[in-house]
Protein backbone atom coordinates (compact mmCIF):
# COMPACT_ATOMS: atom_id res chain seq x y z
CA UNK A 1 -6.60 42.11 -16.08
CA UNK A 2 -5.64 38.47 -14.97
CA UNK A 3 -8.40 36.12 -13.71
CA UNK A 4 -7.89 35.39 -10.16
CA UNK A 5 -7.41 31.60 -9.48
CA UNK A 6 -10.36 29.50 -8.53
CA UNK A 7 -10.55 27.76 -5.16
CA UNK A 8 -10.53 24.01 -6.03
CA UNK A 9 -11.90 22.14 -3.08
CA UNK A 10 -9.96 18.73 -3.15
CA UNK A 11 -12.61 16.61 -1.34
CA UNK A 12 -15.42 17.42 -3.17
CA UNK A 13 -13.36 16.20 -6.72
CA UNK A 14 -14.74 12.69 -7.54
CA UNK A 15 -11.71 10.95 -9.52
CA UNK A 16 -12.09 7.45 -11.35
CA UNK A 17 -10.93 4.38 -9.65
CA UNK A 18 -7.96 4.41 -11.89
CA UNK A 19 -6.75 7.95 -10.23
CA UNK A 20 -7.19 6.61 -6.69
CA UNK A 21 -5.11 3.49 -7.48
CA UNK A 22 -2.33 5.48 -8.90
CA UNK A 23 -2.65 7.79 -5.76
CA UNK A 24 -2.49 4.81 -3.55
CA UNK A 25 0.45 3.45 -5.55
CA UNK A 26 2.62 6.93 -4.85
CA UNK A 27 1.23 6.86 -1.13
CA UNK A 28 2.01 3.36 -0.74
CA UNK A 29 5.73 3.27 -2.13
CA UNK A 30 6.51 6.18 -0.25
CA UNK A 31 5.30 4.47 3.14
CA UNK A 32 7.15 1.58 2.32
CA UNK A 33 10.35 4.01 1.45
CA UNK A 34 9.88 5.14 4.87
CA UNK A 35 9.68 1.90 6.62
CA UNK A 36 12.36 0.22 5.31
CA UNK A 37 15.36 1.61 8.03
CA UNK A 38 13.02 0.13 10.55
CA UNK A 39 12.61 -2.76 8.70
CA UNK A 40 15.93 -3.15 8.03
CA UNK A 41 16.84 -2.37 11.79
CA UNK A 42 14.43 -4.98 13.20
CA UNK A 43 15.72 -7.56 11.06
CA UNK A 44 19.12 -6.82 12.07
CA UNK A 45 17.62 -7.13 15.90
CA UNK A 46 15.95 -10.03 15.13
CA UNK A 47 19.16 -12.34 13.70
CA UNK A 48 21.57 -10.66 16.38
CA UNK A 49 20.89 -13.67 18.31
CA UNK A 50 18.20 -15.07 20.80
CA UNK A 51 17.63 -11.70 23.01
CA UNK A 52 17.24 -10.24 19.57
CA UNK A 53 14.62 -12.56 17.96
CA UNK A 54 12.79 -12.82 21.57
CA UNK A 55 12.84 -9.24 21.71
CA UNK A 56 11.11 -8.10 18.44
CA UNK A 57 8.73 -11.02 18.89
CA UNK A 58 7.58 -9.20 22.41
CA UNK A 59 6.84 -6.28 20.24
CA UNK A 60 5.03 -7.92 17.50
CA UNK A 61 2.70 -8.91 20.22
CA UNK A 62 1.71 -5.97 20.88
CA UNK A 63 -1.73 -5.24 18.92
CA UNK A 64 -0.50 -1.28 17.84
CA UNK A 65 2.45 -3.28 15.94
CA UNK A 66 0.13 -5.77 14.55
CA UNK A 67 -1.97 -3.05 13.21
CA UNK A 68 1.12 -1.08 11.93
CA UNK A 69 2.10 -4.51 10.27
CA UNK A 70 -1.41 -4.76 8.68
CA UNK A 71 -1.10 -1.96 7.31
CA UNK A 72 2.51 -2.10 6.01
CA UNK A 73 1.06 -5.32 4.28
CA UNK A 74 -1.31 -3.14 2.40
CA UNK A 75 0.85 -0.74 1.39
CA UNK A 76 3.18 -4.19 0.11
CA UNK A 77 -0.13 -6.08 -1.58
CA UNK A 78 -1.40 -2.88 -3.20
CA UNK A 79 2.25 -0.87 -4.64
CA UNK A 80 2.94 -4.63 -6.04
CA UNK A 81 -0.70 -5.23 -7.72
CA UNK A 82 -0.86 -1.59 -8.74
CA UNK A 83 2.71 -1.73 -10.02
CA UNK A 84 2.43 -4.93 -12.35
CA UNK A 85 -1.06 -2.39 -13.57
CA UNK A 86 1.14 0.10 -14.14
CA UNK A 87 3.52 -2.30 -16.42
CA UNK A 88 0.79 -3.50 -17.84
CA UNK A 89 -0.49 -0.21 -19.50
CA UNK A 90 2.92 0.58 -20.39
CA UNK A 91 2.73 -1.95 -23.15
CA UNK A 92 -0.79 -0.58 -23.91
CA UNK A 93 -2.33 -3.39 -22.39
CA UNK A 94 -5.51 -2.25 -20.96
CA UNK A 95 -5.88 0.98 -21.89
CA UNK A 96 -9.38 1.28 -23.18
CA UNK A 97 -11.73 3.04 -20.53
CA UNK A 98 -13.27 -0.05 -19.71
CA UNK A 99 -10.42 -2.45 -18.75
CA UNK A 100 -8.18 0.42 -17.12
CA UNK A 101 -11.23 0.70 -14.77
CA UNK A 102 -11.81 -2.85 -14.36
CA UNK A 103 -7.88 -3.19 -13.44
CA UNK A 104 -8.33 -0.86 -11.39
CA UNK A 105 -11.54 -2.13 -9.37
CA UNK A 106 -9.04 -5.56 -9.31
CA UNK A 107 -6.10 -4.13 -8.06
CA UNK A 108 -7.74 -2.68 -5.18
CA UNK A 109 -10.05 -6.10 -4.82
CA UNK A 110 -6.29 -7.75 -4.74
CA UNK A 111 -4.90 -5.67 -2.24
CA UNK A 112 -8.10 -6.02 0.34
CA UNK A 113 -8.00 -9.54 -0.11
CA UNK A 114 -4.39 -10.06 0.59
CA UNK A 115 -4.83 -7.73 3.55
CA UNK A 116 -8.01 -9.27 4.92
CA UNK A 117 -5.68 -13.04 4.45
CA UNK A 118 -3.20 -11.29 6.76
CA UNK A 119 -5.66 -9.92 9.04
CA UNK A 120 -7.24 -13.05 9.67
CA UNK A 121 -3.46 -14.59 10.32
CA UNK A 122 -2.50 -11.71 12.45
CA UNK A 123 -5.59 -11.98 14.80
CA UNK A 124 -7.08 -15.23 14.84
């Protein structure tokens, strides 16, 4: 008779620090996937000419884009600190328990601080 499957409750699961940066690494680079038509559209906006730059710069002002930015910022700070992690135990640098979760404690320290330095210039 086959075992029926257990019920795993996925917020009561405590994971390491290394397993939430390498969650936040997939989460970020798929946000980042998904921004880039706008990105690339807004650019494109932006160097069309004078209406264009004046136009996205109306919209930057508004403090839902500024958040939006902020956040895309995060995503940016954290997929690049968590990738050059990532490269890093590739070459079995850091692999040890200890270091991965120190790495891990600085990529997200990294991140937060390069977020909070944009946060400051965003809304000062």
């Amino acid at each position: 008779m086959a075992k029926r499957p257990v019920y795993l409750n996925l917020l009561r699961i405590h994971l390491p620090v290394s397993g939430w940066v390498s969650i936040l690494h997939r989460v970020s680079g798929a946000l980042l996937f998904l921004a880039l038509p706008f990105g690339v559209w807004a650019l494109s906006v932006s160097l069309s000419g004078e209406a264009g730059f004046r136009r996205m710069a109306e919209c930057v002002v508004h403090p839902l884009a500024r958040l939006l930015l902020l956040f895309m910022i995060w995503a940016s700070a954290h997929h690049f600190f968590a990738g050059l992690r990532h490269l890093a135990l590739d070459v079995h640098l850091g692999v040890d328990l200890q270091q991965a979760r120190q790495s891990g404690v600085a990529v997200l320290l990294a991140a937060g601080l390069v977020t909070l330095l944009a946060a400051w210039g965003l809304f000062a």
